[in-house]
C-alpha atoms as a PDB file:
ATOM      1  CA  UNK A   1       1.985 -36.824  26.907  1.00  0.00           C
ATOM      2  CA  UNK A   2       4.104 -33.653  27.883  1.00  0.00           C
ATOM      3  CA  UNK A   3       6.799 -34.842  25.325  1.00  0.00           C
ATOM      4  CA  UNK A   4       4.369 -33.377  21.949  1.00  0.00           C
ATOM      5  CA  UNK A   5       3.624 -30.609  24.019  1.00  0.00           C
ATOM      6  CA  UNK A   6       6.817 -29.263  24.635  1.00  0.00           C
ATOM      7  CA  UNK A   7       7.847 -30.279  21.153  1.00  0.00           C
ATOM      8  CA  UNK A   8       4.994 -28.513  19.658  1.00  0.00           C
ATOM      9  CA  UNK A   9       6.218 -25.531  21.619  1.00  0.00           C
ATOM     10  CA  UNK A  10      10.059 -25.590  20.682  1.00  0.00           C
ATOM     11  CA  UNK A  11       8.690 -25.754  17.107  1.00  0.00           C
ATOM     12  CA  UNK A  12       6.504 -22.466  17.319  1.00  0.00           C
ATOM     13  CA  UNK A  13       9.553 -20.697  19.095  1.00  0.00           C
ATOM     14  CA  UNK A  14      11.559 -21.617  16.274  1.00  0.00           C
ATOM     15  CA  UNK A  15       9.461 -20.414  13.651  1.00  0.00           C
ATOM     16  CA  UNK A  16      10.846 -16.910  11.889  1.00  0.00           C
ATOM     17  CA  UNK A  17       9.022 -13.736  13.337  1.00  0.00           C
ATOM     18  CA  UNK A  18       7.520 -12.455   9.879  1.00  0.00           C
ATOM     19  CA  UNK A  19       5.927  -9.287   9.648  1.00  0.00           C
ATOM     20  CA  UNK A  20       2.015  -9.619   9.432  1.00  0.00           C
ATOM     21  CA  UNK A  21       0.992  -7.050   7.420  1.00  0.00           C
ATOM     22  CA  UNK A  22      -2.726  -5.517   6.706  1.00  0.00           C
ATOM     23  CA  UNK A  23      -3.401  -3.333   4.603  1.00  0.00           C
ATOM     24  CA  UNK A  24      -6.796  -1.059   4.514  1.00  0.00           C
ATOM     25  CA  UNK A  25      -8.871   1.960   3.567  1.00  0.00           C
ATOM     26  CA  UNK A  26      -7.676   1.563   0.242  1.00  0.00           C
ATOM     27  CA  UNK A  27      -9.334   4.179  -2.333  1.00  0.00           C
ATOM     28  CA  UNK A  28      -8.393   6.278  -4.628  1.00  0.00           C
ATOM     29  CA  UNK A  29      -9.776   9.307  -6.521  1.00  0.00           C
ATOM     30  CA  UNK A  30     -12.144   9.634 -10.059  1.00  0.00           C
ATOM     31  CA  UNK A  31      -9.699  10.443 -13.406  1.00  0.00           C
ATOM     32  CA  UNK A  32     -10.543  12.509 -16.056  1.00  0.00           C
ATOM     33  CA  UNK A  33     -11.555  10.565 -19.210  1.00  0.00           C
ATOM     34  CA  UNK A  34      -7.811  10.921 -20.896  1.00  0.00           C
ATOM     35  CA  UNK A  35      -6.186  10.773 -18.186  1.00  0.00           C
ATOM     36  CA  UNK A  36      -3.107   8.772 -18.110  1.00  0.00           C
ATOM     37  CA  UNK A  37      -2.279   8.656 -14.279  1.00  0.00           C
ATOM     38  CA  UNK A  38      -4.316   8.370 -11.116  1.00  0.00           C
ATOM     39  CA  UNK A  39      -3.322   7.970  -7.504  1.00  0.00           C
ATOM     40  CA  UNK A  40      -4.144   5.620  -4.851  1.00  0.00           C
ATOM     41  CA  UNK A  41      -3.923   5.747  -1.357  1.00  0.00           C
ATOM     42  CA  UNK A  42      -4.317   2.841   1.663  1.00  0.00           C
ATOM     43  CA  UNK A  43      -2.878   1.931   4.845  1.00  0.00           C
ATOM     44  CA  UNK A  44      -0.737  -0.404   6.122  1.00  0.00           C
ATOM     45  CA  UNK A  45      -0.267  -1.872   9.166  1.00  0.00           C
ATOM     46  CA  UNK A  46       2.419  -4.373  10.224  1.00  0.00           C
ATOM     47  CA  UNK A  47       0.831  -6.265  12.958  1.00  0.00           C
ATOM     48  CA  UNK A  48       4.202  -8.586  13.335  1.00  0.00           C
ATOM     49  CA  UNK A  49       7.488  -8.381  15.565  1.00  0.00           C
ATOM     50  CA  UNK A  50       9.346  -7.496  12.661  1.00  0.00           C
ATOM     51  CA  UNK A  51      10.045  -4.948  10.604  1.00  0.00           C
ATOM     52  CA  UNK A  52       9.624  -5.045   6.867  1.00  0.00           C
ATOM     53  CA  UNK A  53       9.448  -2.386   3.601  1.00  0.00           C
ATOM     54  CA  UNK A  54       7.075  -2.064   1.003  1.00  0.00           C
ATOM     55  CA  UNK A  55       9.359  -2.562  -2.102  1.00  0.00           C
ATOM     56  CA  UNK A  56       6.360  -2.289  -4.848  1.00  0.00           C
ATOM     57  CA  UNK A  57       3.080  -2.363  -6.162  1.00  0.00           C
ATOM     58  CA  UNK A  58       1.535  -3.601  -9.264  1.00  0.00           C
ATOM     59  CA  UNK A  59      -2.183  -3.105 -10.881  1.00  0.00           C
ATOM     60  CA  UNK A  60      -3.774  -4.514 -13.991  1.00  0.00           C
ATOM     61  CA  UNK A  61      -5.437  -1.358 -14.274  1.00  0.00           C
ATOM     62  CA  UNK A  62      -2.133   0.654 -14.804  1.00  0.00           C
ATOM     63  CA  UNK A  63       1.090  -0.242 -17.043  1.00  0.00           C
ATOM     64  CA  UNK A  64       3.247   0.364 -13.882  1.00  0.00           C
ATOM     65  CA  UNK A  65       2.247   1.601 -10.405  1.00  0.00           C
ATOM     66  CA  UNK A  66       4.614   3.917  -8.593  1.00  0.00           C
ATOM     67  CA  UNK A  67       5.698   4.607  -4.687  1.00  0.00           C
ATOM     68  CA  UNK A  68       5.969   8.447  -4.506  1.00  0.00           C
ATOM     69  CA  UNK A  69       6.212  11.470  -2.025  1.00  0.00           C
ATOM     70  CA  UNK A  70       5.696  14.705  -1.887  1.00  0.00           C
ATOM     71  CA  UNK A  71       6.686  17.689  -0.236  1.00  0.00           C
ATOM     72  CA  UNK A  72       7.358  21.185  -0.010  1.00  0.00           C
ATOM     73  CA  UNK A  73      10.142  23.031  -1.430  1.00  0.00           C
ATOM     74  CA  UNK A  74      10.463  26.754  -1.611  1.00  0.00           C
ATOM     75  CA  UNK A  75       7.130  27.132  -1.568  1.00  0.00           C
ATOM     76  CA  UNK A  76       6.340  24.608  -4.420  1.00  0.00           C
ATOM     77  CA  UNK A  77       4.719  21.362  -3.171  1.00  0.00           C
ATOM     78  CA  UNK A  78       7.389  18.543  -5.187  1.00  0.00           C
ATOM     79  CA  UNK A  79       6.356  14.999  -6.297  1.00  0.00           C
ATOM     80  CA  UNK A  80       9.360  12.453  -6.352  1.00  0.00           C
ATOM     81  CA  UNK A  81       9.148   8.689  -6.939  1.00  0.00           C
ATOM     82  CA  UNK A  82      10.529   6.638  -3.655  1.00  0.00           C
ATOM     83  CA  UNK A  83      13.136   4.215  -5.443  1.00  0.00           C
ATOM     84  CA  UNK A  84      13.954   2.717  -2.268  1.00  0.00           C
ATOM     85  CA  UNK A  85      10.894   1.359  -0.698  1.00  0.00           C
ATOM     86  CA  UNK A  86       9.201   2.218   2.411  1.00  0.00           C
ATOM     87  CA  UNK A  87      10.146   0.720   5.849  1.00  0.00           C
ATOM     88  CA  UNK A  88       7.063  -0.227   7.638  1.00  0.00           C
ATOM     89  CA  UNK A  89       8.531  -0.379  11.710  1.00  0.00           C
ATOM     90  CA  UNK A  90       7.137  -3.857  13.800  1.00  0.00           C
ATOM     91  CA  UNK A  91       3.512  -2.444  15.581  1.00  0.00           C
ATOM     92  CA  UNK A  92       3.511   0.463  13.153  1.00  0.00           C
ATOM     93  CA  UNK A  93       1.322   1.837  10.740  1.00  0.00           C
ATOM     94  CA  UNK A  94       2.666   3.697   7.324  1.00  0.00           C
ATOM     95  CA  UNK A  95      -0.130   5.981   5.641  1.00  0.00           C
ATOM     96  CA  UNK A  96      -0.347   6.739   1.926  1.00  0.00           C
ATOM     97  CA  UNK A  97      -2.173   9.528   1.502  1.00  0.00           C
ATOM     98  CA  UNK A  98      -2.781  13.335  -0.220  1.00  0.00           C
ATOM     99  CA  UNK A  99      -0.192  15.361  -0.001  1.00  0.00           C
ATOM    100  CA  UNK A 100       2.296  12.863   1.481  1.00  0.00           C
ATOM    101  CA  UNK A 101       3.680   9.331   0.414  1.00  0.00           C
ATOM    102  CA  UNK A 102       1.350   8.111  -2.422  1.00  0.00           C
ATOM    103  CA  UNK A 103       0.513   5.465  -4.977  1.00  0.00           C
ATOM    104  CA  UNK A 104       0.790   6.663  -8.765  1.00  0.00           C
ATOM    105  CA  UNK A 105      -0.960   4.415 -11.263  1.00  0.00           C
ATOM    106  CA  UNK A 106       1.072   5.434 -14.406  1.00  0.00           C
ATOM    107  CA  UNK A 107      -0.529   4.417 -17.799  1.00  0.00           C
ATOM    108  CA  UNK A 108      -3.900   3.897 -16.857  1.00  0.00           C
ATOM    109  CA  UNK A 109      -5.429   1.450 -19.301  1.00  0.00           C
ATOM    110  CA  UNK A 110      -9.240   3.376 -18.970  1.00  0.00           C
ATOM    111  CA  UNK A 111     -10.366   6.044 -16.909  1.00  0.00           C
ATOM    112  CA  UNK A 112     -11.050   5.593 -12.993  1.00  0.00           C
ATOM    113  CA  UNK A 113     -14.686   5.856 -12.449  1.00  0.00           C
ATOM    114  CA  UNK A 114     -16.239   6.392  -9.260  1.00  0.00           C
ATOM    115  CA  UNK A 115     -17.666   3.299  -8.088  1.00  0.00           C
ATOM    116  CA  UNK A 116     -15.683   1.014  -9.858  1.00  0.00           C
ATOM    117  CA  UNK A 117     -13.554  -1.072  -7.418  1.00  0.00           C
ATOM    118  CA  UNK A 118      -9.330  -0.719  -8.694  1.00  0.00           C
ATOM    119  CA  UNK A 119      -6.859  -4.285  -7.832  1.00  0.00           C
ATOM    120  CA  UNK A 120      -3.512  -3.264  -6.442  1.00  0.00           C
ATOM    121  CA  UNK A 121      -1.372  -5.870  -5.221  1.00  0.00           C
ATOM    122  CA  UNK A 122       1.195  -4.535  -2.354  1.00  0.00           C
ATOM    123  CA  UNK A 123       4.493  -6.327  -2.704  1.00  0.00           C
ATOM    124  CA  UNK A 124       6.667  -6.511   0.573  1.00  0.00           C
ATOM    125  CA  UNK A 125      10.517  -7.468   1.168  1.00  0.00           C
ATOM    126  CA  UNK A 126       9.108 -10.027   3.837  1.00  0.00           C
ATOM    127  CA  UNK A 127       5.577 -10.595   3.413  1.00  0.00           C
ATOM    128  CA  UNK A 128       3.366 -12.283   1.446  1.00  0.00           C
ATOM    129  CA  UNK A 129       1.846  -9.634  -1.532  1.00  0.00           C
ATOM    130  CA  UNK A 130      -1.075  -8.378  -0.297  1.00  0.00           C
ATOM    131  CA  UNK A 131      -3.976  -7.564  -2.720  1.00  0.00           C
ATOM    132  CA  UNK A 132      -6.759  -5.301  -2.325  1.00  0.00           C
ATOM    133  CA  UNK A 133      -8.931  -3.320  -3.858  1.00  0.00           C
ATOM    134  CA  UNK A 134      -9.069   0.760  -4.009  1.00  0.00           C
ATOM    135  CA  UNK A 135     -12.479   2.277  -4.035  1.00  0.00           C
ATOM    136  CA  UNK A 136     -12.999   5.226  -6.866  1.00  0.00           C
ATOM    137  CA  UNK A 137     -14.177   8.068  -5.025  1.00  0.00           C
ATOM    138  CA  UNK A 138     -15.324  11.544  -6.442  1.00  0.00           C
ATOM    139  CA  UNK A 139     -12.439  13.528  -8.134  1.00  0.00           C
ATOM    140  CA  UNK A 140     -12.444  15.878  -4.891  1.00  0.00           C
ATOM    141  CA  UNK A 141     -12.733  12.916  -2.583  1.00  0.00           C
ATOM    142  CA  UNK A 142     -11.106  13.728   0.752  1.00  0.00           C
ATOM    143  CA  UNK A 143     -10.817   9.811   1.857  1.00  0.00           C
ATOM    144  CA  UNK A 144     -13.636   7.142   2.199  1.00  0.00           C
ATOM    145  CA  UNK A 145     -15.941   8.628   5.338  1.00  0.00           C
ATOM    146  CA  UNK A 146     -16.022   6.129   8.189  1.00  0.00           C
END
């Protein structure tokens, strides 16, 4: 009877430590009606003992989705796509949001329109692809209120 057990235990300890990542609070902002690019915005939490990166993100919406940053230089605030990914530390929590590390839907294939409900599927070096939707807020949207 204890033989299962402690197999059944030796198993689970052998299992890899994956990262177990959620992501949430995913929205973006309203586009103009020509507008060829939006952003989107979400966070991500990696719930696992292991570390993993965010290596892309795709949307049917958009002909290619885009990691980027910004920050300021000189007194100009610069926008530059992340080529590398983004690590996402075991127990921590990576925001992307305004005026910092961002999604960029490039070639939007209609306008965003608040309300509507955007796919974006989150792809991960370790992980599973996560896919969840970004609510269309207001073109001055702040973030979704709690």
């Amino acid at each position: 009877m204890l033989r299962p057990a402690l197999i059944a235990v030796a198993l689970t300890a052998a299992l890899p430590a994956t990262a177990q990542l959620r992501v949430s609070n995913g929205w973006s902002r309203a586009t103009a009606p020509r507008a060829a690019t939006g952003a989107g915005y979400a966070t991500i939490r990696n719930e696992g003992r292991r570390a993993d990166r965010l290596v892309g993100v795709t949307s049917p919406r958009a002909a290619r989705v885009e990691i980027h940053s910004m920050s300021m230089a000189g007194g100009v605030m610069r926008m530059r796509q992340i080529t590398g990914g983004i690590a996402i530390p075991s127990g921590g929590t990576v925001r992307l949001a305004p005026g910092g590390n961002h999604l960029m839907l490039v070639g939007l294939k209609a306008p965003l329109a608040v309300g509507e409900r955007v796919p974006v599927t989150f792809r991960f070096q370790e992980a599973r692809p996560v896919t969840v939707m970004l609510r269309v807020l207001a073109a001055g949207a702040s973030g979704p209120r709690p």
